[in-house]
PDB file of N, CA and C in Angstrom:
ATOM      1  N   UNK A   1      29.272  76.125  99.969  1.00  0.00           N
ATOM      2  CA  UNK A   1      29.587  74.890 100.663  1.00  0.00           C
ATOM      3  C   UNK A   1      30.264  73.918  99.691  1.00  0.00           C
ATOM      4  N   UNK A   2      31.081  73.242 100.230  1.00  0.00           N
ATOM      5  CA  UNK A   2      31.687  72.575  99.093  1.00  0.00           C
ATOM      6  C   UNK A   2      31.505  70.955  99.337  1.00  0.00           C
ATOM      7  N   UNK A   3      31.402  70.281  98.484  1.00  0.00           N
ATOM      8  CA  UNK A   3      30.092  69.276  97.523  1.00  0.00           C
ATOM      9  C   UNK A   3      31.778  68.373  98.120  1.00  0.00           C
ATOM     10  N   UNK A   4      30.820  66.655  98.068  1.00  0.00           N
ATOM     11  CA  UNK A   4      31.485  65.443  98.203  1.00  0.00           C
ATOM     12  C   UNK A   4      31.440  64.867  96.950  1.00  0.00           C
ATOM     13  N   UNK A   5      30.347  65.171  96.242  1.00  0.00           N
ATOM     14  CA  UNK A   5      29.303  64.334  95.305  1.00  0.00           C
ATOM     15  C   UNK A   5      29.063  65.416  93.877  1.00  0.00           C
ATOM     16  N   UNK A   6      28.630  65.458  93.181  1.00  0.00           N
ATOM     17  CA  UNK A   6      28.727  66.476  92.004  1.00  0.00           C
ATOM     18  C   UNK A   6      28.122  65.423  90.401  1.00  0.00           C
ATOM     19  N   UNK A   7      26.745  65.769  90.606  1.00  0.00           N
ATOM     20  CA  UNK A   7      26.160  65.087  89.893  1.00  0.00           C
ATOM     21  C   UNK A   7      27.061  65.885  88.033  1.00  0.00           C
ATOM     22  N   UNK A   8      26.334  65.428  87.049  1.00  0.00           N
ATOM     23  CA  UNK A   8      27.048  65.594  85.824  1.00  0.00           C
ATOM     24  C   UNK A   8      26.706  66.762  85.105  1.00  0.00           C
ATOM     25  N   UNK A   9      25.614  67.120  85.537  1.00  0.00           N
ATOM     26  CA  UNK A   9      24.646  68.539  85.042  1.00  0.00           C
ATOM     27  C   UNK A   9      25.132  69.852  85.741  1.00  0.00           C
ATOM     28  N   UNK A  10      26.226  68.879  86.425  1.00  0.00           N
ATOM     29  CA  UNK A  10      26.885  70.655  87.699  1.00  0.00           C
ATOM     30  C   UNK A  10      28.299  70.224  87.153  1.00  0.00           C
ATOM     31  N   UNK A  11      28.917  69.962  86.197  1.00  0.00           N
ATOM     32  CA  UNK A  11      30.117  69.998  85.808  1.00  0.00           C
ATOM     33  C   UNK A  11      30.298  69.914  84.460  1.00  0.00           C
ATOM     34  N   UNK A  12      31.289  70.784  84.082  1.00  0.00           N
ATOM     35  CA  UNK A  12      31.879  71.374  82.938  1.00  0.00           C
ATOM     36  C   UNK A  12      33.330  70.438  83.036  1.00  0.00           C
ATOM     37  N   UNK A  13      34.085  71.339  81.958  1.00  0.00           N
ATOM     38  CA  UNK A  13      35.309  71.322  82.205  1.00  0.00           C
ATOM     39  C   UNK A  13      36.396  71.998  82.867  1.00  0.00           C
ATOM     40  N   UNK A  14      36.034  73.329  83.183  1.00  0.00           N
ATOM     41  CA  UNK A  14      36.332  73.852  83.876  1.00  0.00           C
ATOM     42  C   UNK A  14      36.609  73.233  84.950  1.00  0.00           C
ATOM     43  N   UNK A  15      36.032  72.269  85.468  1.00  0.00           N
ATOM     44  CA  UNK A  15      35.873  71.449  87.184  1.00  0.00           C
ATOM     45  C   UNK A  15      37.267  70.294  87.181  1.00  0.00           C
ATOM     46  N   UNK A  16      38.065  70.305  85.836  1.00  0.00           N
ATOM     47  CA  UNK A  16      38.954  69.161  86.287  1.00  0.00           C
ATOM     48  C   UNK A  16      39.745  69.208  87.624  1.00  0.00           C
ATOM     49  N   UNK A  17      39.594  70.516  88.081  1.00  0.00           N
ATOM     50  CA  UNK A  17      40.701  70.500  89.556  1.00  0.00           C
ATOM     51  C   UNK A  17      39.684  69.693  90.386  1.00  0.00           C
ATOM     52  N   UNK A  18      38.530  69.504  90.354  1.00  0.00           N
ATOM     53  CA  UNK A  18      37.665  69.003  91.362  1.00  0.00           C
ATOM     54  C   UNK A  18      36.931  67.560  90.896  1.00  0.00           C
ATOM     55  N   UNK A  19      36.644  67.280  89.805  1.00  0.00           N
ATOM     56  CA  UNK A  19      36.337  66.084  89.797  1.00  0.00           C
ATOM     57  C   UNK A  19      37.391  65.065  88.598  1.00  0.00           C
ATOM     58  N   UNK A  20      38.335  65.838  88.003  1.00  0.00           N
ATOM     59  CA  UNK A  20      39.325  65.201  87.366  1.00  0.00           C
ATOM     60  C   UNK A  20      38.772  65.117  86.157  1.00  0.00           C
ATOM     61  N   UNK A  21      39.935  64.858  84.969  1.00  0.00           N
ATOM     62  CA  UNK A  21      39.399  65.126  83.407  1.00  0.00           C
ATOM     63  C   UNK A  21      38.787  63.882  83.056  1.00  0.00           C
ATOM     64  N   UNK A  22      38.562  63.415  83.165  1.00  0.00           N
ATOM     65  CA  UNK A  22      37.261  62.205  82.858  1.00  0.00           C
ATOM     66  C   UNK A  22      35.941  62.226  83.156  1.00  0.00           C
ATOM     67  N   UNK A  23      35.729  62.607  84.877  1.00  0.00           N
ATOM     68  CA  UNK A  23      34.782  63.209  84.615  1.00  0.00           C
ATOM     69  C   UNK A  23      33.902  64.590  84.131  1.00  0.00           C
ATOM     70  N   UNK A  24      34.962  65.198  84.587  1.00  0.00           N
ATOM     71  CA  UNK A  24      34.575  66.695  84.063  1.00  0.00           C
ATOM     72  C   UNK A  24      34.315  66.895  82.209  1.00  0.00           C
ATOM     73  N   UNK A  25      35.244  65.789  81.499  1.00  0.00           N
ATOM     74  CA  UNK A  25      34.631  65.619  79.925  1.00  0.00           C
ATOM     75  C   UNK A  25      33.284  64.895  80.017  1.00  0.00           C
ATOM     76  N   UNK A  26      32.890  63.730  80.793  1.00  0.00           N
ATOM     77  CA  UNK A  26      31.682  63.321  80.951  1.00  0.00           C
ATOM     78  C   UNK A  26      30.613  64.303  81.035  1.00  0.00           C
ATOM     79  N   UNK A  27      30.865  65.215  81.952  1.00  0.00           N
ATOM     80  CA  UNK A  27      29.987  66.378  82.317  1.00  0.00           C
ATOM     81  C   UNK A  27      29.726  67.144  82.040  1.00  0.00           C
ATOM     82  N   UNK A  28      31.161  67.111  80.819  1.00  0.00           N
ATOM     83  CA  UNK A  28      30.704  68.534  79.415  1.00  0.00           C
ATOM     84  C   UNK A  28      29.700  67.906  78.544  1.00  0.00           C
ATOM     85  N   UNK A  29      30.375  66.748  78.131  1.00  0.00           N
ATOM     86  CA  UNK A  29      29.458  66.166  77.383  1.00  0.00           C
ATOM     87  C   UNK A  29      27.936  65.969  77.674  1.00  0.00           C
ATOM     88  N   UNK A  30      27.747  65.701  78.536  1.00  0.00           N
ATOM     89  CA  UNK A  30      26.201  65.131  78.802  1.00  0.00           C
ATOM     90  C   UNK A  30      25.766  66.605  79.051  1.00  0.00           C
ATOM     91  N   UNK A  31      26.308  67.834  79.292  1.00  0.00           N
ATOM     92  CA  UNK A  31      25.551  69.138  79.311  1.00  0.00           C
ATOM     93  C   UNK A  31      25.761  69.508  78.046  1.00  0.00           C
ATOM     94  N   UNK A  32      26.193  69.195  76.856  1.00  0.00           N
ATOM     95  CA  UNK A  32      26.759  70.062  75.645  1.00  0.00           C
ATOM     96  C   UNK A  32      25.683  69.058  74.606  1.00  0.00           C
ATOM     97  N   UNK A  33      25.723  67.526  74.611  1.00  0.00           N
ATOM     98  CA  UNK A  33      25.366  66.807  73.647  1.00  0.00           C
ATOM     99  C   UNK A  33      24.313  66.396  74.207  1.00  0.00           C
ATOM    100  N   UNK A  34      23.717  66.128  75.249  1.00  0.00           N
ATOM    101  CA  UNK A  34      22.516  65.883  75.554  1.00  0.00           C
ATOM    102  C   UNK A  34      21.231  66.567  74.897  1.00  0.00           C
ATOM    103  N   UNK A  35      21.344  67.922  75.288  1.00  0.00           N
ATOM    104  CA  UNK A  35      20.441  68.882  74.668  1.00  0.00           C
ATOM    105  C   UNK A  35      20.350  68.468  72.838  1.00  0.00           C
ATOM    106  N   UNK A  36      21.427  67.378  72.259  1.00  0.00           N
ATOM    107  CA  UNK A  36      21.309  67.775  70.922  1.00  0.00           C
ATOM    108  C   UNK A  36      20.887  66.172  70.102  1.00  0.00           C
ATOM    109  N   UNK A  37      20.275  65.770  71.157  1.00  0.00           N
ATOM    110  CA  UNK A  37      19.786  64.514  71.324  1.00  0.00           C
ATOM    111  C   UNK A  37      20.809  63.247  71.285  1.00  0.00           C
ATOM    112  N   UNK A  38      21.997  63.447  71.607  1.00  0.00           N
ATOM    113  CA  UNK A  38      23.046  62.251  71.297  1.00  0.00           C
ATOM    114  C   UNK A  38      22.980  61.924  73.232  1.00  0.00           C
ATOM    115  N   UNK A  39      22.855  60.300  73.354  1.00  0.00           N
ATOM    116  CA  UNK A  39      22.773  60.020  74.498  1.00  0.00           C
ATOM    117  C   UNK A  39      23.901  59.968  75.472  1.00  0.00           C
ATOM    118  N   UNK A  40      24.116  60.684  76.221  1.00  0.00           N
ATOM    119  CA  UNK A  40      25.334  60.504  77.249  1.00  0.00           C
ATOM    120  C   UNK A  40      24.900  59.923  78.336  1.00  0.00           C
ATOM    121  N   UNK A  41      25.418  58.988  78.931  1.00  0.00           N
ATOM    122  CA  UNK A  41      24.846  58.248  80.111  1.00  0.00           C
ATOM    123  C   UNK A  41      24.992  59.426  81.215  1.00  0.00           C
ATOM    124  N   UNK A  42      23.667  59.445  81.979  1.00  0.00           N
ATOM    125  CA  UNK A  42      24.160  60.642  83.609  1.00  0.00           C
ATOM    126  C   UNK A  42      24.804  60.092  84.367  1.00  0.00           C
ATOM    127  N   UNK A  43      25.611  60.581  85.686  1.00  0.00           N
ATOM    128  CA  UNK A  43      25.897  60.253  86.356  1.00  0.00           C
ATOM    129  C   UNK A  43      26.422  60.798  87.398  1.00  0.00           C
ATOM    130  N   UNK A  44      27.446  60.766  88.251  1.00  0.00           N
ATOM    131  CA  UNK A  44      28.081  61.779  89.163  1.00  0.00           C
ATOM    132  C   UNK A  44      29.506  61.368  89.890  1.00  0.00           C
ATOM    133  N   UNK A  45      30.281  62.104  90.236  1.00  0.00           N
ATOM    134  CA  UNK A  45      31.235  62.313  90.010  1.00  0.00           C
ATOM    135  C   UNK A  45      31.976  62.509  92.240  1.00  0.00           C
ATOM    136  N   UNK A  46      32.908  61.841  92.529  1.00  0.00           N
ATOM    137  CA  UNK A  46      33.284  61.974  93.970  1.00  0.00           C
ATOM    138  C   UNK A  46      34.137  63.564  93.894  1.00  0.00           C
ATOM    139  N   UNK A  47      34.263  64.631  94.772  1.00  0.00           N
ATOM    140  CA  UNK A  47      35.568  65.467  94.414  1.00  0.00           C
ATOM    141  C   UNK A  47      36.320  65.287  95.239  1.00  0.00           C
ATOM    142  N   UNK A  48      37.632  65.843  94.773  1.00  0.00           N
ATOM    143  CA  UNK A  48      38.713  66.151  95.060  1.00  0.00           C
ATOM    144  C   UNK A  48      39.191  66.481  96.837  1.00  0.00           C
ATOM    145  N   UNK A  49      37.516  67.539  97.162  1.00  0.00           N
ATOM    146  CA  UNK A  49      37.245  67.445  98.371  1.00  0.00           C
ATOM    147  C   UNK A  49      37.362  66.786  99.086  1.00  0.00           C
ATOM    148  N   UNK A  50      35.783  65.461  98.387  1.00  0.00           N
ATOM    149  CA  UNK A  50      35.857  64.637  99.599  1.00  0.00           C
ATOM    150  C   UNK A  50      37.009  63.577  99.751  1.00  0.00           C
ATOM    151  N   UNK A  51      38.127  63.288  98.712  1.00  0.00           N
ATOM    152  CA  UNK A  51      38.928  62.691  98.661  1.00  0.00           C
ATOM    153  C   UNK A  51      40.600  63.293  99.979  1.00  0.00           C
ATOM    154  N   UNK A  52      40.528  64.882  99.936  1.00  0.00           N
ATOM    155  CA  UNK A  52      41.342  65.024 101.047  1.00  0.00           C
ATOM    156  C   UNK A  52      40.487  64.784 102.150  1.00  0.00           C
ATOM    157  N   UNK A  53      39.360  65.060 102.057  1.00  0.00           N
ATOM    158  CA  UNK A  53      38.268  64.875 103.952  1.00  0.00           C
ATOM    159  C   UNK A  53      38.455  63.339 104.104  1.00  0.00           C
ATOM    160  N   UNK A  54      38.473  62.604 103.294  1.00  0.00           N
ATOM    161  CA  UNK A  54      38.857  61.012 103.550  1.00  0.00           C
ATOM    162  C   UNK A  54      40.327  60.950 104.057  1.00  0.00           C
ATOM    163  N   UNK A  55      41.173  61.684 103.724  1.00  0.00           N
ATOM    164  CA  UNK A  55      42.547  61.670 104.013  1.00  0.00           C
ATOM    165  C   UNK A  55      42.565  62.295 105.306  1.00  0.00           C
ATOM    166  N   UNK A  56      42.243  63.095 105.398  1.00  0.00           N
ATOM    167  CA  UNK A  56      41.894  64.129 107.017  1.00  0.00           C
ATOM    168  C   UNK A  56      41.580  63.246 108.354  1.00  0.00           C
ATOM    169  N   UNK A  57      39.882  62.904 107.556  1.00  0.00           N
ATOM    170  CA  UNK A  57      39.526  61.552 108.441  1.00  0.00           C
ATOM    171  C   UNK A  57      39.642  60.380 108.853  1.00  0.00           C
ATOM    172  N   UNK A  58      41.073  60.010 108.490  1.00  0.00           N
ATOM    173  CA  UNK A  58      42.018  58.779 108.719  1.00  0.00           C
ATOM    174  C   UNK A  58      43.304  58.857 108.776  1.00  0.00           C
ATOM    175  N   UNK A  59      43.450  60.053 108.755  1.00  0.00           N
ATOM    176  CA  UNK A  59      44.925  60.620 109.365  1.00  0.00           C
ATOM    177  C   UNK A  59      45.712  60.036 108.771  1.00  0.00           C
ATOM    178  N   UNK A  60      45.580  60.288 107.380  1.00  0.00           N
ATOM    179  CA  UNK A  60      46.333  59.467 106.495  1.00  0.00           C
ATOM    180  C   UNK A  60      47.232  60.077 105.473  1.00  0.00           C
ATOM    181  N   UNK A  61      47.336  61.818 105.948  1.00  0.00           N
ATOM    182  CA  UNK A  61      48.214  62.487 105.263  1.00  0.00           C
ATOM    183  C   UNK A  61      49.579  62.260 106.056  1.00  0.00           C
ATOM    184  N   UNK A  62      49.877  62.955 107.352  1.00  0.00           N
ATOM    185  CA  UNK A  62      51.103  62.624 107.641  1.00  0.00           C
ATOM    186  C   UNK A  62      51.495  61.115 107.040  1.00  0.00           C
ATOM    187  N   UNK A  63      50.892  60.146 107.831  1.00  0.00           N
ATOM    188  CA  UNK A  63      51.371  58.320 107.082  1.00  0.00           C
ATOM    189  C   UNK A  63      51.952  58.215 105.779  1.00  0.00           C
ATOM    190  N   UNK A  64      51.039  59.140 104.926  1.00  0.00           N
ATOM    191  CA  UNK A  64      51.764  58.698 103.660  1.00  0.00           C
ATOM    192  C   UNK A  64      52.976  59.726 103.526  1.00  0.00           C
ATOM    193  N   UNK A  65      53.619  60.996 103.928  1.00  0.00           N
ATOM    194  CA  UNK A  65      54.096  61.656 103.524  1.00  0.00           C
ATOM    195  C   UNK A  65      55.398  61.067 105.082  1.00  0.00           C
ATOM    196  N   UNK A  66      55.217  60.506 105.668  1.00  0.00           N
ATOM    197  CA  UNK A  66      56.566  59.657 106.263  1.00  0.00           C
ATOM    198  C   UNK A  66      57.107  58.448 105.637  1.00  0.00           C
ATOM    199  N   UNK A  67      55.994  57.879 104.968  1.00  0.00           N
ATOM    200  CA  UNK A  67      55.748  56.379 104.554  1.00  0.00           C
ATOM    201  C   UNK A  67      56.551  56.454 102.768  1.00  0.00           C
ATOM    202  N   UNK A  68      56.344  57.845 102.489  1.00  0.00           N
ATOM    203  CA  UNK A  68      57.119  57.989 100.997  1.00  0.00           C
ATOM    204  C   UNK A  68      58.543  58.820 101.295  1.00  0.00           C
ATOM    205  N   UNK A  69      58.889  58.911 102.686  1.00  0.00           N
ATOM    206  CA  UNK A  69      60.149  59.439 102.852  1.00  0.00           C
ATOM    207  C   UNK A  69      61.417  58.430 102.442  1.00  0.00           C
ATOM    208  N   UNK A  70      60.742  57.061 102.767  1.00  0.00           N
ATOM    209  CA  UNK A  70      61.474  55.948 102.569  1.00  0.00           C
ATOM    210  C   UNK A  70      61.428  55.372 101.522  1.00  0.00           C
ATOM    211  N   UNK A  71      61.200  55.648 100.285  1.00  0.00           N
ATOM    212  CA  UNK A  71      61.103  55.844  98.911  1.00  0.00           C
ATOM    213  C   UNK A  71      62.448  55.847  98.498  1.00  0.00           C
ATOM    214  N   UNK A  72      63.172  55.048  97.772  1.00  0.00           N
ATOM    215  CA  UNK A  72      64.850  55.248  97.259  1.00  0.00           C
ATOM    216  C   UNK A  72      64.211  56.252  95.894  1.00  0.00           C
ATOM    217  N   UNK A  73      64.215  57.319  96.212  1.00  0.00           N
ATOM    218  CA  UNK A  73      64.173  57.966  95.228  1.00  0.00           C
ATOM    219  C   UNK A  73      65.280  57.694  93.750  1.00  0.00           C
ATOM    220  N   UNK A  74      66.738  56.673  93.917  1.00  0.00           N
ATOM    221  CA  UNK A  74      67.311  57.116  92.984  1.00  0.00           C
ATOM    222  C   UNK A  74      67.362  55.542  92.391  1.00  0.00           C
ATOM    223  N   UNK A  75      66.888  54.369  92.797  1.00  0.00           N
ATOM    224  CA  UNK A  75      66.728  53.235  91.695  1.00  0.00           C
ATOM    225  C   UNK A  75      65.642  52.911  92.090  1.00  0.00           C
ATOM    226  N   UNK A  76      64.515  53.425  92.850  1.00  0.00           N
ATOM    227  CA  UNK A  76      63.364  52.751  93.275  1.00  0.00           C
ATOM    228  C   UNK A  76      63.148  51.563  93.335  1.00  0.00           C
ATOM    229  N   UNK A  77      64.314  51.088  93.751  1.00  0.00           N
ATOM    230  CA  UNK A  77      63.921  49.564  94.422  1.00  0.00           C
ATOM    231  C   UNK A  77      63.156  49.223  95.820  1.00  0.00           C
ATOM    232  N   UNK A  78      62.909  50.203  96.231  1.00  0.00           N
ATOM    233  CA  UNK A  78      61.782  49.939  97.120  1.00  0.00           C
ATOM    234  C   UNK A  78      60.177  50.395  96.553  1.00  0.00           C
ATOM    235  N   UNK A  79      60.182  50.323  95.564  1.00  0.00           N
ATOM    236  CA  UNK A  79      58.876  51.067  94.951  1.00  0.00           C
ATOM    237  C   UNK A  79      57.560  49.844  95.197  1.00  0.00           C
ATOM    238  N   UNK A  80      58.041  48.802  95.344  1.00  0.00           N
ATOM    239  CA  UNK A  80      56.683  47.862  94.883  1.00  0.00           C
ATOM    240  C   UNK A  80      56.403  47.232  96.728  1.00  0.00           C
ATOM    241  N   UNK A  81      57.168  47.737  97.531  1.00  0.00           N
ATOM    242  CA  UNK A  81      56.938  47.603  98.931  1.00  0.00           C
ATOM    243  C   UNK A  81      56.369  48.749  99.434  1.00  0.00           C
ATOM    244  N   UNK A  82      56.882  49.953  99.206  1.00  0.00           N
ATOM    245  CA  UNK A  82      56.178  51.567  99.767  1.00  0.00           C
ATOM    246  C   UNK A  82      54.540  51.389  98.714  1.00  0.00           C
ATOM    247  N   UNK A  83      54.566  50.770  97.582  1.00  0.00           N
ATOM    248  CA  UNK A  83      53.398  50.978  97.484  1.00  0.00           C
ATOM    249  C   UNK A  83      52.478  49.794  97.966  1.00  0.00           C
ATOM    250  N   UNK A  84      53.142  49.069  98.188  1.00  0.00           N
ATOM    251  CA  UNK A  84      51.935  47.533  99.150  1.00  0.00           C
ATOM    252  C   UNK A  84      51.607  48.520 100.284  1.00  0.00           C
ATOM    253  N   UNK A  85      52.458  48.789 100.973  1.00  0.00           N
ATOM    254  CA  UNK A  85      52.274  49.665 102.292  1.00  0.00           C
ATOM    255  C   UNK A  85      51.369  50.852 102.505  1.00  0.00           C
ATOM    256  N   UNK A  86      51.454  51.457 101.470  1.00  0.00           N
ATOM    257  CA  UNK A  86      50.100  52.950 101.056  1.00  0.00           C
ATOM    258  C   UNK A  86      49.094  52.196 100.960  1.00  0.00           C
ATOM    259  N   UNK A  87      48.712  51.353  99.323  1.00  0.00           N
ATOM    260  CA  UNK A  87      47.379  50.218  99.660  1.00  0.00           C
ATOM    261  C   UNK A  87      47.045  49.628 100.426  1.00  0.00           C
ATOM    262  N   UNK A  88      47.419  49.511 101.618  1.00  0.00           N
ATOM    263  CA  UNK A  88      47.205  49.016 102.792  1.00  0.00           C
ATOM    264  C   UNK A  88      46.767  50.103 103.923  1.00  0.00           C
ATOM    265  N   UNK A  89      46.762  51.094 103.799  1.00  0.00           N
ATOM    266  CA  UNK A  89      46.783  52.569 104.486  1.00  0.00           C
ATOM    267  C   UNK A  89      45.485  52.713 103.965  1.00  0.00           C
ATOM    268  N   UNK A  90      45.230  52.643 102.367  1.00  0.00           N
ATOM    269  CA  UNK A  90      43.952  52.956 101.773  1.00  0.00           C
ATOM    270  C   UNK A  90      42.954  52.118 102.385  1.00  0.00           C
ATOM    271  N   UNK A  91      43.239  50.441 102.325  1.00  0.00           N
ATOM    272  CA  UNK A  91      42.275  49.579 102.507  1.00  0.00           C
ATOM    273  C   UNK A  91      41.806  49.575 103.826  1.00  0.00           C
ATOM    274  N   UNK A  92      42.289  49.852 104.586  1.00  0.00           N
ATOM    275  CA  UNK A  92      42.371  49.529 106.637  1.00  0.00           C
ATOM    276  C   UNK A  92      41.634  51.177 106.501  1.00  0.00           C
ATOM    277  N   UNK A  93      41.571  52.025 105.792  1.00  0.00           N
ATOM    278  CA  UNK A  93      40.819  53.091 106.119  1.00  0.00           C
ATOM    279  C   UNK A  93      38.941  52.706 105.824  1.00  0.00           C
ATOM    280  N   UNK A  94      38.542  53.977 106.273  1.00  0.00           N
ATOM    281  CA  UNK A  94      36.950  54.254 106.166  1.00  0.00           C
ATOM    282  C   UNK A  94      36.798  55.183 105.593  1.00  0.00           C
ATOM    283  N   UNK A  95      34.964  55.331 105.315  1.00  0.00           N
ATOM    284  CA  UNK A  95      34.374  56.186 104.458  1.00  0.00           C
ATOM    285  C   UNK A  95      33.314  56.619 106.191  1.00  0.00           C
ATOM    286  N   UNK A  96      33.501  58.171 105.762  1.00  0.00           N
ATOM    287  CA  UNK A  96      32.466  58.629 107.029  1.00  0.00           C
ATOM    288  C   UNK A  96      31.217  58.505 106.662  1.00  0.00           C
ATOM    289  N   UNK A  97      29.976  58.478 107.594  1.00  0.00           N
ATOM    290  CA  UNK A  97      28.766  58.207 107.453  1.00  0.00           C
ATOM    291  C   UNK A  97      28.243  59.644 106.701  1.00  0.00           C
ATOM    292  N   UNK A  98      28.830  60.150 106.740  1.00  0.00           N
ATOM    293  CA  UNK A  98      28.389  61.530 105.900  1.00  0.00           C
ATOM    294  C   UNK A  98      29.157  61.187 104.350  1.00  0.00           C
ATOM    295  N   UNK A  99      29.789  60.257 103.989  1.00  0.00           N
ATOM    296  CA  UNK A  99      30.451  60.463 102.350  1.00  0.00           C
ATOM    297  C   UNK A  99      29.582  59.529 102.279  1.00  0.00           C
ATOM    298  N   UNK A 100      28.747  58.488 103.208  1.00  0.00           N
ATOM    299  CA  UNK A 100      28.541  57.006 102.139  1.00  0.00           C
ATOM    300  C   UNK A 100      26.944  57.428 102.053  1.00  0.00           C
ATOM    301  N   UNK A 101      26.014  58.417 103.027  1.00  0.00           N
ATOM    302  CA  UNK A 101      24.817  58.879 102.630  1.00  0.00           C
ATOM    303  C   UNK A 101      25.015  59.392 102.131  1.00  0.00           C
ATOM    304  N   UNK A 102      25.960  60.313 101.205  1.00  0.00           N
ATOM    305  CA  UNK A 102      25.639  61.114 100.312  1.00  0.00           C
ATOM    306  C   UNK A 102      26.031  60.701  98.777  1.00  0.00           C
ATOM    307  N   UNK A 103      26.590  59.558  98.689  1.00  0.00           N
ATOM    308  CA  UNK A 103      27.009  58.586  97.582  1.00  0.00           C
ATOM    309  C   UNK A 103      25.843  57.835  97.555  1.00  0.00           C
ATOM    310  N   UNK A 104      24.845  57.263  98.874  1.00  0.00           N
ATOM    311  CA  UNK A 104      23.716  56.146  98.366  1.00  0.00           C
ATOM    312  C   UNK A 104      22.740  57.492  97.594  1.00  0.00           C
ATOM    313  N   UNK A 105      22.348  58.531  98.272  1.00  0.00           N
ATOM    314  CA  UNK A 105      22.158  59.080  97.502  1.00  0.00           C
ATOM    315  C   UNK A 105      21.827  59.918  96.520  1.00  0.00           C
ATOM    316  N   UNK A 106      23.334  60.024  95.762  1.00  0.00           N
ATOM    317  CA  UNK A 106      23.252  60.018  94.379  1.00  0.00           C
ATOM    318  C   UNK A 106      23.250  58.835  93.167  1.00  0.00           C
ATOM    319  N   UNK A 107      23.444  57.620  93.887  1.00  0.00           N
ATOM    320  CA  UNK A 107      22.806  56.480  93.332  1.00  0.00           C
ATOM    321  C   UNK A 107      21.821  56.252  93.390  1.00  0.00           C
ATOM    322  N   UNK A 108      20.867  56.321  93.866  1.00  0.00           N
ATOM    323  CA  UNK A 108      19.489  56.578  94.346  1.00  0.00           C
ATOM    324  C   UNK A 108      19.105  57.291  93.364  1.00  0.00           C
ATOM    325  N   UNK A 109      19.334  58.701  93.060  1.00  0.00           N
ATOM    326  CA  UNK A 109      18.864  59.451  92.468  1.00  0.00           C
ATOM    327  C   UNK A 109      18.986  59.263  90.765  1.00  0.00           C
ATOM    328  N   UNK A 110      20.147  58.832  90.713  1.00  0.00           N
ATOM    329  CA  UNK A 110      20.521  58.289  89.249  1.00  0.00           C
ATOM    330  C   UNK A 110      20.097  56.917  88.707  1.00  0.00           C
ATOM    331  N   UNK A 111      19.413  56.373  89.502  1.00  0.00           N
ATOM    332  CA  UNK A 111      18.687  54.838  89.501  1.00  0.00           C
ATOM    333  C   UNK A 111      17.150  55.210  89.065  1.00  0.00           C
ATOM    334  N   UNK A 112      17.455  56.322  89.734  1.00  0.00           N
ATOM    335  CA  UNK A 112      15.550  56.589  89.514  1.00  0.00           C
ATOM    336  C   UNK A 112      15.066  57.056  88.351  1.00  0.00           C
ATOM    337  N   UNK A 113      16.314  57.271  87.355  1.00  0.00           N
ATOM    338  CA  UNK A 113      16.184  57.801  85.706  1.00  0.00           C
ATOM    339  C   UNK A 113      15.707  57.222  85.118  1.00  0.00           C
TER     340      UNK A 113
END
C-alpha cells in the first residue's frame, strides 16, 4: 500500500524519488547516527504520492499543464503572472480528510517523544 506520511525510521536514501533528498538524508541520518548516540531530531516526511493524490483530488493536473501552455517559453515574460496563477490553483485547493488524519497523526505521534 502506498504511504501519504513516512515517518524517518522508514526512510533511507534510497527513498529520494518519494520523499525528496532532504528528507530522505534526514532519514538516513537519524537511522545511521542515531544508533551511535549523535542526536538527530525524528520526524516524518509527506510523499511524492500523496502530493500527486492532492493533484488528482483537485483536478489540478490538467489546470496546470493548460495554464503552463501559456508560458512564453522564449523571454519568459509572462513568468511572474503564470506563476501568481498556479499559486493560486495551489491555495483555492484542499487537503482530503484522509491526508490531514493521517498528518495529525504523525504529529501526534512525534509529539509524544
Amino acid at each position: 500500500m502506498r504511504k501519504f506520511i513516512k515517518v524517518f525510521k522508514e526512510i533511507t536514501i534510497k527513498d529520494i524519488h518519494e520523499v525528496g533528498g532532504k528528507n530522505a538524508s534526514l532519514g538516513e541520518m537519524y537511522n545511521k547516527l542515531t544508533s551511535q548516540g549523535i542526536k538527530v531530531p525524528d520526524g516524518f516526511a509527506t510523499t511524492s504520492y500523496a502530493f500527486w493524490t492532492f493533484l488528482d483530488e483537485n483536478n489540478l493536473t490538467n489546470k496546470l499543464i493548460e495554464l503552463l501552455k501559456n508560458l512564453n517559453r522564449d523571454t519568459y515574460s509572462n513568468l511572474n503572472n503564470i506563476g501568481t496563477q498556479a499559486r493560486e490553483l495551489f491555495l483555492n485547493a484542499s487537503f482530503s480528510e484522509k491526508f490531514i488524519t493521517q498528518i495529525k497523526k504523525a504529529y501526534k505521534e512525534l509529539s509524544g517523544k
